[in-house]
N, C-alpha and C. Protein backbone atom coordinates (compact mmCIF):
# COMPACT_ATOMS: atom_id res chain seq x y z
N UNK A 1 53.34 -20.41 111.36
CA UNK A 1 54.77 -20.16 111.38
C UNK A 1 55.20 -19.79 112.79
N UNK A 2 56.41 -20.20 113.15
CA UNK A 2 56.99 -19.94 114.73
C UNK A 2 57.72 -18.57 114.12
N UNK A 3 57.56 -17.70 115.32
CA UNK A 3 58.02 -16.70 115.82
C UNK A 3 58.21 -16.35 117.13
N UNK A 4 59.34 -16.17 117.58
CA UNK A 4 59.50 -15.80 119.06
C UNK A 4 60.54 -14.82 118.76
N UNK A 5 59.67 -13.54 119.87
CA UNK A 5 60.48 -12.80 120.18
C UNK A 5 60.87 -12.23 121.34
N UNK A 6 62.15 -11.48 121.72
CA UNK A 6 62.84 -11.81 122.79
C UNK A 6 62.39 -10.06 123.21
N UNK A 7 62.77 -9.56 124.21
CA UNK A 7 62.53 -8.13 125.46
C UNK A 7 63.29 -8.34 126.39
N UNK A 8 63.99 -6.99 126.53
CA UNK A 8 63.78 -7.08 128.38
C UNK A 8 65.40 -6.71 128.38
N UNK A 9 66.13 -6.67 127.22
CA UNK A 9 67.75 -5.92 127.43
C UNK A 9 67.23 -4.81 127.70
N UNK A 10 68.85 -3.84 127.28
CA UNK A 10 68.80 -2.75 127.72
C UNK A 10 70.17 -2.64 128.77
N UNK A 11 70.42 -1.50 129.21
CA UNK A 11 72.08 -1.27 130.07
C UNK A 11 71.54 -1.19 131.14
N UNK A 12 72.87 -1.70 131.93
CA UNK A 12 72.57 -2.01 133.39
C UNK A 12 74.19 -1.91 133.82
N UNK A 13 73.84 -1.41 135.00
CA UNK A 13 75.23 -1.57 136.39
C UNK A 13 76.02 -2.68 136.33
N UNK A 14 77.21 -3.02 136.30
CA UNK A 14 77.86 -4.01 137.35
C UNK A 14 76.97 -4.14 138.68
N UNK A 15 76.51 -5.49 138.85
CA UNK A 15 75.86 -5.91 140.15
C UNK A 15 74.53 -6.01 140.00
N UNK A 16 73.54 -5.27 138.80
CA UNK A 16 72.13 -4.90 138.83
C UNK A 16 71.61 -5.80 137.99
N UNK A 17 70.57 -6.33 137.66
CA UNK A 17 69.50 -7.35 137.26
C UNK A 17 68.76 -6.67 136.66
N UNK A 18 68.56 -7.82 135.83
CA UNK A 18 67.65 -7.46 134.55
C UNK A 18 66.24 -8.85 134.16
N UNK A 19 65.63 -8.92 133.97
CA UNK A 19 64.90 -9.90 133.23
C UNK A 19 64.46 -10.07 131.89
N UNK A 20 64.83 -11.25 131.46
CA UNK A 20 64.66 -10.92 129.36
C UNK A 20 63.18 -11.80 129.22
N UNK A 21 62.69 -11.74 128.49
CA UNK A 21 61.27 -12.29 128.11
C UNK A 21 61.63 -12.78 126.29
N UNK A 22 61.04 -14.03 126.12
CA UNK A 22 60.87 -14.33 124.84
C UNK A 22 59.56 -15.00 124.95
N UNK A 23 58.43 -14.59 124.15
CA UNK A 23 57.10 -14.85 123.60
C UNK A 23 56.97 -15.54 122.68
N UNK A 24 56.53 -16.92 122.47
CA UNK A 24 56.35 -17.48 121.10
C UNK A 24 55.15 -17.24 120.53
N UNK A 25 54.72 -17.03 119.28
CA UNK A 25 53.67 -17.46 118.42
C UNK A 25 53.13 -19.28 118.49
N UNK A 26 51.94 -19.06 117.59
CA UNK A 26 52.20 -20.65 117.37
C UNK A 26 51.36 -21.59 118.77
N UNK A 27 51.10 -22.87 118.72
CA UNK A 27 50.32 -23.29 119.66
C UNK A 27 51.34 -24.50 119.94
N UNK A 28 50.97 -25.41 121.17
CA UNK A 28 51.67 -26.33 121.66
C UNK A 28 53.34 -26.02 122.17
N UNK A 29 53.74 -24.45 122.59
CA UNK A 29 54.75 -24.48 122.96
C UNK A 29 54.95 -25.37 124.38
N UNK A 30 54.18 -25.93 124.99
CA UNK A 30 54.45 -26.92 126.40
C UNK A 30 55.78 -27.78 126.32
N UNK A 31 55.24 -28.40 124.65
CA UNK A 31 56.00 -29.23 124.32
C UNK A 31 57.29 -29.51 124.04
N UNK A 32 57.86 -27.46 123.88
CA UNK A 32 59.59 -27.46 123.13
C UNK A 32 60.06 -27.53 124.35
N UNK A 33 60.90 -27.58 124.26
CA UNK A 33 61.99 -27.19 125.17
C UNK A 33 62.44 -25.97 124.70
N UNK A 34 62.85 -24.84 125.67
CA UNK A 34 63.22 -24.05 125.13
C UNK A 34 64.98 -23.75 125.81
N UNK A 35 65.54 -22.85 125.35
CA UNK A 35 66.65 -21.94 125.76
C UNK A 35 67.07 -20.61 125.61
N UNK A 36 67.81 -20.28 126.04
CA UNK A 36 68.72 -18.88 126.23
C UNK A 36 70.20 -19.09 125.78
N UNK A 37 70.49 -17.97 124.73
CA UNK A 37 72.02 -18.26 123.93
C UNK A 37 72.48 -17.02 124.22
N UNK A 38 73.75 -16.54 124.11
CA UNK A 38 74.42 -15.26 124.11
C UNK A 38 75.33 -15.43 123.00
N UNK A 39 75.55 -14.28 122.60
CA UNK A 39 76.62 -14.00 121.65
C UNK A 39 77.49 -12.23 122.17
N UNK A 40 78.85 -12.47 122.16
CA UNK A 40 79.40 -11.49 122.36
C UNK A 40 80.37 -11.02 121.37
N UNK A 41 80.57 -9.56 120.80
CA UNK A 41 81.12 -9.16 120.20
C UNK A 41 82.40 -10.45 119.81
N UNK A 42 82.79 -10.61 118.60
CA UNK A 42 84.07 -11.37 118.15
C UNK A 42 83.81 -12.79 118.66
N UNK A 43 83.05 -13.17 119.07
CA UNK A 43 82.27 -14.48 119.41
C UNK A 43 81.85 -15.28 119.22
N UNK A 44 81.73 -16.36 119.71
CA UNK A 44 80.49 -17.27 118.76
C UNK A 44 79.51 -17.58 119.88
N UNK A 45 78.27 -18.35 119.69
CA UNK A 45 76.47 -18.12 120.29
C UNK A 45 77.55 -18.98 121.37
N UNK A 46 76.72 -18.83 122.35
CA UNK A 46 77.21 -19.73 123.59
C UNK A 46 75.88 -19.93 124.40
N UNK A 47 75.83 -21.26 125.02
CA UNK A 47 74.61 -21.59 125.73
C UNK A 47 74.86 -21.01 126.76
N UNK A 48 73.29 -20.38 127.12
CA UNK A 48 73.64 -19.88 128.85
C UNK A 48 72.29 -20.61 129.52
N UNK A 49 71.26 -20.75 129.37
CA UNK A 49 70.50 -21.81 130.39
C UNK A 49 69.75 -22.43 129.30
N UNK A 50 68.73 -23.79 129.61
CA UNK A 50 68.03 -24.45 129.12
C UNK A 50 66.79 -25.06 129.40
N UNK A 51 65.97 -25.04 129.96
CA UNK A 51 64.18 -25.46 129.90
C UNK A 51 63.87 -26.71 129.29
N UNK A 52 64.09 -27.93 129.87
CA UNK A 52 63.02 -28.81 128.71
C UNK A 52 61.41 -28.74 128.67
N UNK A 53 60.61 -29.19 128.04
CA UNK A 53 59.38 -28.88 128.35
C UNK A 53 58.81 -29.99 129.55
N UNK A 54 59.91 -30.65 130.21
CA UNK A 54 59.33 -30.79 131.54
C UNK A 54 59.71 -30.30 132.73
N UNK A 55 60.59 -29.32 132.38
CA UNK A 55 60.74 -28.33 133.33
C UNK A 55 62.59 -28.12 134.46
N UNK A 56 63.14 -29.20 133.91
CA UNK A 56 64.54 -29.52 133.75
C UNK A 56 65.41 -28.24 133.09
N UNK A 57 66.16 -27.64 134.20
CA UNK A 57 67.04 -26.58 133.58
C UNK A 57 68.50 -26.95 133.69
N UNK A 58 69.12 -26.46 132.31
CA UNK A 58 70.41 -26.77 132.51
C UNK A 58 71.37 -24.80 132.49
N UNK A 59 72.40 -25.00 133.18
CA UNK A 59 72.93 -23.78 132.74
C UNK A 59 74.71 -23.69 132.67
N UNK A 60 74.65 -22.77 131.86
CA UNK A 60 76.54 -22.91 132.16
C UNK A 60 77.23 -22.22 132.97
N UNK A 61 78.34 -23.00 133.57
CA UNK A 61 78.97 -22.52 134.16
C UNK A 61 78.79 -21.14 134.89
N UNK A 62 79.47 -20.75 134.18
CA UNK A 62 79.26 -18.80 134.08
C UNK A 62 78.22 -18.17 134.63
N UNK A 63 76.87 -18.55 134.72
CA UNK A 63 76.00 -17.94 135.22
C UNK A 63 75.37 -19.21 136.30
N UNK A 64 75.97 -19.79 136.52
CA UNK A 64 75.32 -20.58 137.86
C UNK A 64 75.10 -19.52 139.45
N UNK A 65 73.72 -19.66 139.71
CA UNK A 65 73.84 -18.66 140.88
C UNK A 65 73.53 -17.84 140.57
N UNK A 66 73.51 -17.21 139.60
CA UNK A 66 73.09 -15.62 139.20
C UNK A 66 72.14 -15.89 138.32
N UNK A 67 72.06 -16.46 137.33
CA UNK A 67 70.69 -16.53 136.60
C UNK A 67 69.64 -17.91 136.81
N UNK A 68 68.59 -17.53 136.26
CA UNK A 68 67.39 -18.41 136.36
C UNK A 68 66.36 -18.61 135.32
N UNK A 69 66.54 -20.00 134.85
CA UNK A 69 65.48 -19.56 133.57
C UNK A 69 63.99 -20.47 134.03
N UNK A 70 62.96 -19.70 133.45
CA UNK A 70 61.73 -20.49 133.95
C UNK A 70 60.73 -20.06 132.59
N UNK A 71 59.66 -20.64 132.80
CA UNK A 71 58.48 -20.67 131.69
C UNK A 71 57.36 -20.66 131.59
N UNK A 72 56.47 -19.75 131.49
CA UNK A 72 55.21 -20.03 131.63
C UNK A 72 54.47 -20.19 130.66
N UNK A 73 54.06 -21.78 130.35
CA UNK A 73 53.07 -22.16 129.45
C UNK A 73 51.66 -21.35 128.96
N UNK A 74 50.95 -21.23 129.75
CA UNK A 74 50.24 -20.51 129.41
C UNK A 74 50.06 -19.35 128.78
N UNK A 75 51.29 -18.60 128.74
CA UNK A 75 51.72 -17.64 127.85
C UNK A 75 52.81 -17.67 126.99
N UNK A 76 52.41 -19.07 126.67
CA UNK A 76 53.95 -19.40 125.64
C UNK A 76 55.46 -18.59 125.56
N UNK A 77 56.03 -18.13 126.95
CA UNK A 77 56.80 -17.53 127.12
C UNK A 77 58.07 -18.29 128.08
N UNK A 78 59.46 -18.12 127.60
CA UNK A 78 60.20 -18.10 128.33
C UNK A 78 60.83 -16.88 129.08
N UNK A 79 61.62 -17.07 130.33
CA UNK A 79 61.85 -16.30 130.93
C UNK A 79 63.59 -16.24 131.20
N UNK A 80 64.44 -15.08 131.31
CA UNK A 80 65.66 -15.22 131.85
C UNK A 80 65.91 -14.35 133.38
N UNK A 81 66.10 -14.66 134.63
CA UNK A 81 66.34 -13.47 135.49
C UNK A 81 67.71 -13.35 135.98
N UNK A 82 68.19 -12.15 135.18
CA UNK A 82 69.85 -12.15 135.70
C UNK A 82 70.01 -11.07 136.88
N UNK A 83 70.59 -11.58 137.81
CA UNK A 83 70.96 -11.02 138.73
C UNK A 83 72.48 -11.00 138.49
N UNK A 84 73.45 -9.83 139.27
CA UNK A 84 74.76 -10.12 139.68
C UNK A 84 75.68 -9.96 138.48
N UNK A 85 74.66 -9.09 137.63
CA UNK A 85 75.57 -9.07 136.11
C UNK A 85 76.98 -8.39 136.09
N UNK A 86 77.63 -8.92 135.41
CA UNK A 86 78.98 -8.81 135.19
C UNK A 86 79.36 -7.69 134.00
N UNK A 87 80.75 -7.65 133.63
CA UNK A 87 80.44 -6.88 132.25
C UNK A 87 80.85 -7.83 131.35
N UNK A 88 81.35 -8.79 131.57
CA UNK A 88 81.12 -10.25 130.52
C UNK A 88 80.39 -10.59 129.82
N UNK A 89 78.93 -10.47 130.70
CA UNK A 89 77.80 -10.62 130.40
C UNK A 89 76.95 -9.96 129.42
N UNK A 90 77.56 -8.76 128.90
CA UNK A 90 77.32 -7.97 127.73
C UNK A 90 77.51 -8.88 126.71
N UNK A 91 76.01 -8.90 125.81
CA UNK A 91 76.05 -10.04 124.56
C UNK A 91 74.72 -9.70 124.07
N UNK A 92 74.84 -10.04 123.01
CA UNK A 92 72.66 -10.29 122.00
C UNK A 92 72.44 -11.86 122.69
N UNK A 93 71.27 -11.52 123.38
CA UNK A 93 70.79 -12.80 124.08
C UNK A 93 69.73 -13.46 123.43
N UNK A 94 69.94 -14.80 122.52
CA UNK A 94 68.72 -15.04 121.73
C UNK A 94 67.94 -16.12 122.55
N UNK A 95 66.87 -16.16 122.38
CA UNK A 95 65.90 -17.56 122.39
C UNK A 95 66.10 -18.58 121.71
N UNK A 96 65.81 -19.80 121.88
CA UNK A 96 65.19 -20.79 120.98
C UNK A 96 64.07 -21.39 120.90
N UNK A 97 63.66 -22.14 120.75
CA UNK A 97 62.31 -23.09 121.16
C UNK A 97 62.76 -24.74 120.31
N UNK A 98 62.88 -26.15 120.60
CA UNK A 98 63.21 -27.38 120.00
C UNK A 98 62.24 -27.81 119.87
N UNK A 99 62.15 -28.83 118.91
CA UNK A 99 60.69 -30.11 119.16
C UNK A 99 60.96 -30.46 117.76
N UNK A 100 61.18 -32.03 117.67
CA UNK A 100 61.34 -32.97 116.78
C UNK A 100 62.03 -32.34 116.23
N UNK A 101 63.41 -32.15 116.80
CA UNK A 101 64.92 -31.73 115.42
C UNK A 101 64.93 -30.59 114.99
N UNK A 102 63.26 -29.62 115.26
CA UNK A 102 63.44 -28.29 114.59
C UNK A 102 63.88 -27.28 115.68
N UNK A 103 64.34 -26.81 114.91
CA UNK A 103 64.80 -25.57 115.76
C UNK A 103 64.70 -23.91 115.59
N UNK A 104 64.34 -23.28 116.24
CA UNK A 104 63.79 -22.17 115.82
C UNK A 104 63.98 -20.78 116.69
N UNK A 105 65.01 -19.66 116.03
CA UNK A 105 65.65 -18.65 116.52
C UNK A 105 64.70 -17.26 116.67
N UNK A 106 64.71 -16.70 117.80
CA UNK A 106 64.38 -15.08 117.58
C UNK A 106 65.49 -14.18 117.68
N UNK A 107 65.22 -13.10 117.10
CA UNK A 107 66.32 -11.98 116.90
C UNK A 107 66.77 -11.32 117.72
N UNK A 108 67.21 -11.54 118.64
CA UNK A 108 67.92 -11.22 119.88
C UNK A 108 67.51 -9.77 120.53
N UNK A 109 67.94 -9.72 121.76
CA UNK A 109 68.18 -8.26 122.49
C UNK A 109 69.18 -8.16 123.44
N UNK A 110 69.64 -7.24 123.46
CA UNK A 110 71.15 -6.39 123.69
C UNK A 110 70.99 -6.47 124.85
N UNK A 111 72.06 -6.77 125.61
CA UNK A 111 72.35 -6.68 127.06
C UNK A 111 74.08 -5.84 127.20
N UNK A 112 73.54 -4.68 127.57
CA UNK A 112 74.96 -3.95 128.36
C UNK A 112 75.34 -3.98 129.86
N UNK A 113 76.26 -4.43 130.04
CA UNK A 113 76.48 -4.57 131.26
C UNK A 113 77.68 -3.30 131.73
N UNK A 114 77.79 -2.06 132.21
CA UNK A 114 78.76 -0.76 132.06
C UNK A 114 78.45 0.09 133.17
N UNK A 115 79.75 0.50 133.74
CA UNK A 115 79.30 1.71 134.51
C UNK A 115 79.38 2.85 133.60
């Protein structure tokens, strides 16, 4: 069974950086592609970067320049590094992982962005 779970919120400054970690279970993660979603209060999920499993990132708008997503296979982990956080940027930041149509969520972690 896939399981991935996400780390690495927690409150932070206007201006200060954070890095989120999501870990999958499970073998052959090389192969998903993975991503990074946000959701903000009264909201709906919104894409914020993307990973294919050949290493192709996409990101939106909004965080161009300030964030970076990367992956290390070998530890079946994706990575998010936000720099330059905003208070926008306050949201439950989930994972995904894709491969053949499936798709598969972890339970997010909290990002405050507040003085």
């Amino acid at each position: 069974q896939v399981q991935l779970v996400e780390s690495g919120g927690g409150l932070v400054q206007p201006g200060g950086s954070l890095r989120l970690s999501c870990a999958a279970s499970g073998s052959f993660f090389r192969f998903y592609d993975r991503g990074w979603y946000r959701q903000a209060p009264g909201k709906q999920r919104e894409l914020v970067a993307t990973i294919t499993s050949g290493g192709t990132t996409n990101y939106a708008d909004s965080v161009k320049g300030r964030f970076t997503i990367s992956r290390d296979n070998t530890k079946n982990t994706v990575y998010l590094q936000m720099n330059s956080l905003k208070p926008e940027d306050t949201a439950v930041h989930y994972c995904n992982a894709v491969h053949r149509g499936m798709v598969y969520w972890g339970k997010g972690t909290l990002v405050t962005v507040s003085s």
